[in-house]
N, C-alpha and C. Protein backbone atom coordinates (compact mmCIF):
# COMPACT_ATOMS: atom_id res chain seq x y z
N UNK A 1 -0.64 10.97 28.47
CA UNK A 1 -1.53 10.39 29.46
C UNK A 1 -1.24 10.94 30.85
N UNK A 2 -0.04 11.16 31.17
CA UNK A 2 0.27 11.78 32.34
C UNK A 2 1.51 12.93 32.18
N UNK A 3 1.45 13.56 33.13
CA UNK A 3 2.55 14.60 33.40
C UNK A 3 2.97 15.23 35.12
N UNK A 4 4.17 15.57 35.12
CA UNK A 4 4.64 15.87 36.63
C UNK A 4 4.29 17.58 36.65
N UNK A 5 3.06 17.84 38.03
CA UNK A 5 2.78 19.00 38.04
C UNK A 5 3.20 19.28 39.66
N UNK A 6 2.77 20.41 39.90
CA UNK A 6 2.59 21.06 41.25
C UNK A 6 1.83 19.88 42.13
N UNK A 7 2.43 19.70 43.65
CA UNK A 7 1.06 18.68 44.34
C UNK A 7 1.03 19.45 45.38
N UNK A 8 -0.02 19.54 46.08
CA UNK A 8 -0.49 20.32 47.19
C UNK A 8 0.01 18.97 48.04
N UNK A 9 0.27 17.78 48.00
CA UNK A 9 0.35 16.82 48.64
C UNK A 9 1.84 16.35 49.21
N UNK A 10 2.53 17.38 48.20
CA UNK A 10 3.95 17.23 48.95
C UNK A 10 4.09 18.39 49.53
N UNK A 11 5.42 17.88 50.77
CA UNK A 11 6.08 19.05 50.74
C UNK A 11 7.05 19.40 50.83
N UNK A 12 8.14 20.41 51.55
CA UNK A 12 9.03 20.52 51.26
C UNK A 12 9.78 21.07 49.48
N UNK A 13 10.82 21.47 49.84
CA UNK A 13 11.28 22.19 48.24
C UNK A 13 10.94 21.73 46.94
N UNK A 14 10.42 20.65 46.85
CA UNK A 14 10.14 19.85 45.53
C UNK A 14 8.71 19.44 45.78
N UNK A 15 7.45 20.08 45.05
CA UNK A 15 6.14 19.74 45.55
C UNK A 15 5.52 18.86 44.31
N UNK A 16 6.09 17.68 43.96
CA UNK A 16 5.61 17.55 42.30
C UNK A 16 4.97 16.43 42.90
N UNK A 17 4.09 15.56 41.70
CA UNK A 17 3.22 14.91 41.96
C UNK A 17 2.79 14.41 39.86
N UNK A 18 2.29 13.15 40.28
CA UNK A 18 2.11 12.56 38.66
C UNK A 18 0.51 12.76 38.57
N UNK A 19 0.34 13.96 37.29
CA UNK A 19 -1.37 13.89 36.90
C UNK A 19 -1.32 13.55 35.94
N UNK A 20 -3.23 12.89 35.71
CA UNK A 20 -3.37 12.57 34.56
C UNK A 20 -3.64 13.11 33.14
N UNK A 21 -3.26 13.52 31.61
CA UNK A 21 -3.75 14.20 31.13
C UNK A 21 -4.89 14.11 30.22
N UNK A 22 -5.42 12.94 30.73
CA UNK A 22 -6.92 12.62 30.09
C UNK A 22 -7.48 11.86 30.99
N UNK A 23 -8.91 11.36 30.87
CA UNK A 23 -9.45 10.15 31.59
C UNK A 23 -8.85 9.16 31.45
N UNK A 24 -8.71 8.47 32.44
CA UNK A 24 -7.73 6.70 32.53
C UNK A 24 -8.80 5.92 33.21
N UNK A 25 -8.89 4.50 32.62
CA UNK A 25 -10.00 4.05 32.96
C UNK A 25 -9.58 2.81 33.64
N UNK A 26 -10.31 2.15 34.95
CA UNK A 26 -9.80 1.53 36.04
C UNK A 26 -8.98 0.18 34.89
N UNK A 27 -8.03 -0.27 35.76
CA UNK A 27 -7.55 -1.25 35.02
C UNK A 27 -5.87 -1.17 33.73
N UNK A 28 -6.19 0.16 33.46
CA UNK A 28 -5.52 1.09 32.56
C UNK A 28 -3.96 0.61 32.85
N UNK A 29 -3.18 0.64 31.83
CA UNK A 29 -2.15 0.64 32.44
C UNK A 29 -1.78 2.20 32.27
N UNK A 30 -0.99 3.08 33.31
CA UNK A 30 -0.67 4.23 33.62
C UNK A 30 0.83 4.36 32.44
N UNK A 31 1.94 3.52 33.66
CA UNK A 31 3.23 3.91 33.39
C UNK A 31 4.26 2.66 33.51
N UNK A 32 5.25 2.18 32.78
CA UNK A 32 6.04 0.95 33.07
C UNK A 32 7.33 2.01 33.06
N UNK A 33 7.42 1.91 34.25
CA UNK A 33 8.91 2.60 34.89
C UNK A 33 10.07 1.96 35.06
N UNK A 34 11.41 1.34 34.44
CA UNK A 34 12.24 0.64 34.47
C UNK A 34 13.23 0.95 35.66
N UNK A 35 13.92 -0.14 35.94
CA UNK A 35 14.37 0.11 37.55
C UNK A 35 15.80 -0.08 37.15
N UNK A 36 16.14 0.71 38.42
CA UNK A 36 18.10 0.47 38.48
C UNK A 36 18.23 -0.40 39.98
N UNK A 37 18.19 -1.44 40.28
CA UNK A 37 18.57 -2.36 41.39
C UNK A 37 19.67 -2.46 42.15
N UNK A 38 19.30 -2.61 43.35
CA UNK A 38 20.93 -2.84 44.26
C UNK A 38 20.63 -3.47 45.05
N UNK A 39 21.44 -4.48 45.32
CA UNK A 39 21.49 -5.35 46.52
C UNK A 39 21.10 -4.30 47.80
N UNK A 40 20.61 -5.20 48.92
CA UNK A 40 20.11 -4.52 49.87
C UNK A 40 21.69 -4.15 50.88
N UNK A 41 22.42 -4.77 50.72
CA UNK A 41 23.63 -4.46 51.72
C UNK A 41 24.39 -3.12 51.06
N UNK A 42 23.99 -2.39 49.88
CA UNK A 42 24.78 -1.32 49.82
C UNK A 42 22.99 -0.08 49.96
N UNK A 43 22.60 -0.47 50.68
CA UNK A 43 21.41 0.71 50.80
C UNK A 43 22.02 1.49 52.35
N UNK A 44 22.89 0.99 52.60
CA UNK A 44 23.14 1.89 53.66
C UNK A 44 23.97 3.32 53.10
N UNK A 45 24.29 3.40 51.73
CA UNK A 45 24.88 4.85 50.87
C UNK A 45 23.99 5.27 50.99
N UNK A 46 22.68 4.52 50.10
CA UNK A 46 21.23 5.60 49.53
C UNK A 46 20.65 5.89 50.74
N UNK A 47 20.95 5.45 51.95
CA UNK A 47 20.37 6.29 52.94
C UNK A 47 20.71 7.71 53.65
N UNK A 48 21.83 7.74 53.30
CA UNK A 48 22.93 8.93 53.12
C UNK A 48 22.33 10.23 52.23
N UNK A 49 21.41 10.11 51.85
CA UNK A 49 20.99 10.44 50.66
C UNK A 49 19.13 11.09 50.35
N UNK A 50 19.05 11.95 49.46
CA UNK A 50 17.25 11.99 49.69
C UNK A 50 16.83 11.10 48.65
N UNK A 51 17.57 10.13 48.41
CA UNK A 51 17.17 9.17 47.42
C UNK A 51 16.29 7.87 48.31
N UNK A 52 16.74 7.62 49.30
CA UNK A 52 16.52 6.67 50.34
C UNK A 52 14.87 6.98 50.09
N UNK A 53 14.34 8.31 50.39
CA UNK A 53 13.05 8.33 50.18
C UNK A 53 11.86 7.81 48.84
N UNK A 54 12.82 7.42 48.18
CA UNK A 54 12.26 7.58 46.80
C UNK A 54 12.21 5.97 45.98
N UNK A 55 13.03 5.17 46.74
CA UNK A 55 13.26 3.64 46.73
C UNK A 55 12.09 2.85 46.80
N UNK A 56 12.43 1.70 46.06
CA UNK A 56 10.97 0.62 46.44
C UNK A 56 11.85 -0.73 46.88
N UNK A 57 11.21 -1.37 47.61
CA UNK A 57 11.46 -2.92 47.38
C UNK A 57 11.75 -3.61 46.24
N UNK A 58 12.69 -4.48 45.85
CA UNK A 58 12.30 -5.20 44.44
C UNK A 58 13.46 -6.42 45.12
N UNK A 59 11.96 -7.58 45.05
CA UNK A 59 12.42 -9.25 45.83
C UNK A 59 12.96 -9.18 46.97
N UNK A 60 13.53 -9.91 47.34
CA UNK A 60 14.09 -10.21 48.91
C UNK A 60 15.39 -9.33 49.06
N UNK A 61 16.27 -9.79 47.77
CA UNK A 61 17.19 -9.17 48.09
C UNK A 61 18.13 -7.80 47.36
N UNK A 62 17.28 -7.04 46.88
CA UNK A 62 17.14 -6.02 46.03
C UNK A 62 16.57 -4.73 46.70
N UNK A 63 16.96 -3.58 46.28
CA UNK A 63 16.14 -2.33 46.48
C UNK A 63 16.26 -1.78 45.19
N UNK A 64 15.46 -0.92 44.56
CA UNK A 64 14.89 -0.10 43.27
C UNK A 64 14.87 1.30 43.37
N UNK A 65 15.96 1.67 42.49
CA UNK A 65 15.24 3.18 41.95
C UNK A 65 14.76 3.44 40.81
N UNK A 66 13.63 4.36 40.74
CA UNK A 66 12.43 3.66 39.73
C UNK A 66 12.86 4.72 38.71
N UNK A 67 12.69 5.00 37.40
CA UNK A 67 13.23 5.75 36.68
C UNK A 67 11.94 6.04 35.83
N UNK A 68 11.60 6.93 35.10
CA UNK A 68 10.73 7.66 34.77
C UNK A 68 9.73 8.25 35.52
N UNK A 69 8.58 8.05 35.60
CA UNK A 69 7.49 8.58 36.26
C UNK A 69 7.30 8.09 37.66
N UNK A 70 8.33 6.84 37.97
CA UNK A 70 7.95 5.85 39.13
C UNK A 70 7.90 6.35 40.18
N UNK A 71 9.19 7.17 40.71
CA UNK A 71 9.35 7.46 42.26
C UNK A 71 8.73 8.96 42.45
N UNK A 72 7.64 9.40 41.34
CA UNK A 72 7.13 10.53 41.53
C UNK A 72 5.68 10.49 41.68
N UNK A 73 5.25 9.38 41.54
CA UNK A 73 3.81 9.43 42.83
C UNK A 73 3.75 9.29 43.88
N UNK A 74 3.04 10.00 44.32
CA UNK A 74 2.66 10.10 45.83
C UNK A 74 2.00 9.04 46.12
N UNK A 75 1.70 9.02 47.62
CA UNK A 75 0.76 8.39 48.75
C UNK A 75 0.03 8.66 48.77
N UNK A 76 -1.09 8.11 48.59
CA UNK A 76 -2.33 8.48 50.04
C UNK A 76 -3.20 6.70 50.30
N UNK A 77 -2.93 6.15 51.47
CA UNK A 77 -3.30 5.10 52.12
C UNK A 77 -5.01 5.22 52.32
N UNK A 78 -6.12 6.39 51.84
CA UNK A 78 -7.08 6.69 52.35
C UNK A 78 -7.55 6.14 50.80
N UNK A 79 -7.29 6.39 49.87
CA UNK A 79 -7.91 7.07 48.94
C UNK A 79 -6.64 6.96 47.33
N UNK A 80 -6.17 5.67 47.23
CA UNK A 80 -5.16 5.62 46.28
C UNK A 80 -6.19 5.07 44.93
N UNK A 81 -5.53 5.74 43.60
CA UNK A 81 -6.46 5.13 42.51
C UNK A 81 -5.51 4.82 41.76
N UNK A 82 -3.99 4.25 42.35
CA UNK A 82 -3.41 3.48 41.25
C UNK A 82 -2.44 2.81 41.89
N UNK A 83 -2.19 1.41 41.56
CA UNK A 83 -1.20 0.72 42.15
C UNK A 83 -0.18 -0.37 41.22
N UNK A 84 0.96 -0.63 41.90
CA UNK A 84 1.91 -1.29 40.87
C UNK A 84 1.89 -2.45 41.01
N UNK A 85 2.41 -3.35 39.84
CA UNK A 85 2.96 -4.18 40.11
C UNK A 85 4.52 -4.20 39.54
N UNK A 86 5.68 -5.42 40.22
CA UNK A 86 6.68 -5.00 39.86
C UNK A 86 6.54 -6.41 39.05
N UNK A 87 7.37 -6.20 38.02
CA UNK A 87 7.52 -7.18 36.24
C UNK A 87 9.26 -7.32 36.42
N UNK A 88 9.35 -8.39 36.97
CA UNK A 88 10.79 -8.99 37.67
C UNK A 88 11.50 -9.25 35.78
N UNK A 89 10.52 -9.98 35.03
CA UNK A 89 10.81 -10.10 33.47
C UNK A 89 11.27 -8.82 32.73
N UNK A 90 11.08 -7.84 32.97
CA UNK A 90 10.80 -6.15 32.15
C UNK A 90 11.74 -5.63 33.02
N UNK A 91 12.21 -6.20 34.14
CA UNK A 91 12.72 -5.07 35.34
C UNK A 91 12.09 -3.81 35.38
N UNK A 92 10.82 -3.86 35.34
CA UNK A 92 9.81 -2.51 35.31
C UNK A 92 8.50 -2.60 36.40
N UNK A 93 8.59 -1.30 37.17
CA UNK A 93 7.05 -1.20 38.37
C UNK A 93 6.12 -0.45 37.20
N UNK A 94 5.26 -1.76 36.95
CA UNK A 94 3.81 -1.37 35.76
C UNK A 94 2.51 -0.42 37.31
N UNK A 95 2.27 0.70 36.53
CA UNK A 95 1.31 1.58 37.10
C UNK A 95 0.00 0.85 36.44
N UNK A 96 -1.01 0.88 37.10
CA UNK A 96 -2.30 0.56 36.66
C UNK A 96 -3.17 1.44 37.09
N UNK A 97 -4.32 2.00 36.79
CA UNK A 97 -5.47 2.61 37.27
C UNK A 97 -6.09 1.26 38.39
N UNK A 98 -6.19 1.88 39.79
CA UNK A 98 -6.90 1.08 40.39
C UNK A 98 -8.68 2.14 40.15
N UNK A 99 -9.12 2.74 39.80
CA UNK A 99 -10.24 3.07 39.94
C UNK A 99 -10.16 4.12 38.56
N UNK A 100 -11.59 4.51 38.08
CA UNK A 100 -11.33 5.70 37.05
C UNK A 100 -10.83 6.82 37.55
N UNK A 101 -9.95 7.10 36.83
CA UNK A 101 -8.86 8.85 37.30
C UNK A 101 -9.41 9.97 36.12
N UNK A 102 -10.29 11.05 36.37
CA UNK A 102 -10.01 11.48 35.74
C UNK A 102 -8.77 13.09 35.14
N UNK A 103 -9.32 13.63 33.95
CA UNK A 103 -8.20 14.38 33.80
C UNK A 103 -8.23 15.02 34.43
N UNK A 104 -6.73 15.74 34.89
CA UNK A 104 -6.23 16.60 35.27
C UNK A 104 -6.16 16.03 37.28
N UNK A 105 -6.71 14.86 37.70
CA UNK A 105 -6.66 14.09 38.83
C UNK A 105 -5.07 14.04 38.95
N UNK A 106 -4.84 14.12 40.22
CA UNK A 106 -3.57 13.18 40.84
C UNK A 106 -3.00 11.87 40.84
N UNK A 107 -2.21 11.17 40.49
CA UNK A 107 -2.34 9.88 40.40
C UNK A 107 -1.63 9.34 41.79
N UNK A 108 -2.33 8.63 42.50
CA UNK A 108 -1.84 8.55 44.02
C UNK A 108 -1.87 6.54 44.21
N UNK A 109 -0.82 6.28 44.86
CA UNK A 109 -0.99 5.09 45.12
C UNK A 109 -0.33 4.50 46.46
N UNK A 110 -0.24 3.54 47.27
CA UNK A 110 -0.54 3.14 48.40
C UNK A 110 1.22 2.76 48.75
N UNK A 111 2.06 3.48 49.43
CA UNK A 111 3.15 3.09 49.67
C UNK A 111 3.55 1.59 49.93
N UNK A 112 2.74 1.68 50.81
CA UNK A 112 2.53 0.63 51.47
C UNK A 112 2.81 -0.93 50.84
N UNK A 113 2.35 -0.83 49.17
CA UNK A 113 2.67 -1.77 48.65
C UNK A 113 1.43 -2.68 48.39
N UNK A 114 0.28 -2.66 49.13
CA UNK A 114 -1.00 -3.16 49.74
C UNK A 114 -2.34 -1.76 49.32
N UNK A 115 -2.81 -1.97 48.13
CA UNK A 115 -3.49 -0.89 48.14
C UNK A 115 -4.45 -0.36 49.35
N UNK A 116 -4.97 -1.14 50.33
CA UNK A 116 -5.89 -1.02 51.38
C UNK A 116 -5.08 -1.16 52.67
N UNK A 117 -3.75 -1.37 52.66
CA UNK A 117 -2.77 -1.30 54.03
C UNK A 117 -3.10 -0.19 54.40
N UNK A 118 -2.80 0.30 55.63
CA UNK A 118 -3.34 1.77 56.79
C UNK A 118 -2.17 1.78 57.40
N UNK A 119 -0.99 1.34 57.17
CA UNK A 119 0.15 1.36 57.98
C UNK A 119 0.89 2.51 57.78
N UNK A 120 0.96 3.56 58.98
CA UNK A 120 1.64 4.58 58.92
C UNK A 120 2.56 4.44 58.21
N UNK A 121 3.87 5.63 57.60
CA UNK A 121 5.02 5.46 57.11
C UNK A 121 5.36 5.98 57.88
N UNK A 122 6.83 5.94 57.33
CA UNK A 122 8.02 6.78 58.05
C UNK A 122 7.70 8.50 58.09
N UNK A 123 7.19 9.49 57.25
CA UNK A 123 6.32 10.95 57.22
C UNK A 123 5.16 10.67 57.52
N UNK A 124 4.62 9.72 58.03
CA UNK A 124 3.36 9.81 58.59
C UNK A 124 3.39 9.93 60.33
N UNK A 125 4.46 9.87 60.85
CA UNK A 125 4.56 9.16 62.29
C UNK A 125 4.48 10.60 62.94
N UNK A 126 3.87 10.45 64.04
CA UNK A 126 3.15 11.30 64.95
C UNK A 126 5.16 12.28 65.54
N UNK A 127 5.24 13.31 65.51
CA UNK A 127 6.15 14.38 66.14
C UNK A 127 6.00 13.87 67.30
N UNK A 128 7.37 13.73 67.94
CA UNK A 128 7.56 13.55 69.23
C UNK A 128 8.04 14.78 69.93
């Protein structure tokens, strides 16, 4: 259903990105990516780190690194057609089709957490 290809959407030395390898139809579930958790008081290592980039939230007092397909979709806040939810029961961020994707599409979803949030990120912020 999916695979990690080339993304014109990253950049830097590692340009990968999660496509789809057939039509996925809105609603779909994509991917259930199982998480490795850490309290938020030792995220000051993973910031040390290019892992820091690649982290999600998980509850108040938790941060996530997502393991399989998870921390390899991209952003886009304009135009995302898939978003997670996190399954605190599964310890897994479930991918869903927010809209039909078809094959060979990008699978892009909203950092932000908020599929329709517009809130810059941290690589989005204007060069000073």
């Amino acid at each position: 259903m999916i695979k990690v290809m080339h993304s014109a959407r990253s950049k830097g030395e590692f340009t990968r990105g999660v496509f789809a390898t057939r039509d996925i139809a809105k609603g779909e579930l994509i991917h259930e990516a199982p998480v490795v958790p850490y309290e938020n008081e030792e995220h000051e290592h993973i910031e040390k780190t290019i892992l820091a980039d690649y982290v999600f939230e998980y509850g108040a007092n938790h941060t996530a690194i997502l393991l399989g397909y998870g921390s390899l979709f991209n952003h886009s806040s304009s135009e995302p057609n898939a978003v997670y939810e996190i399954n605190f029961d599964n310890h897994t961020f479930d991918f869903y089709a927010y809209t039909d994707i078809k094959e060979g599409e990008e699978i892009l979803i909203n950092y932000n957490g908020e599929v329709d949030c517009k809130d810059l990120l941290w690589f989005e912020q204007p060069e000073e």
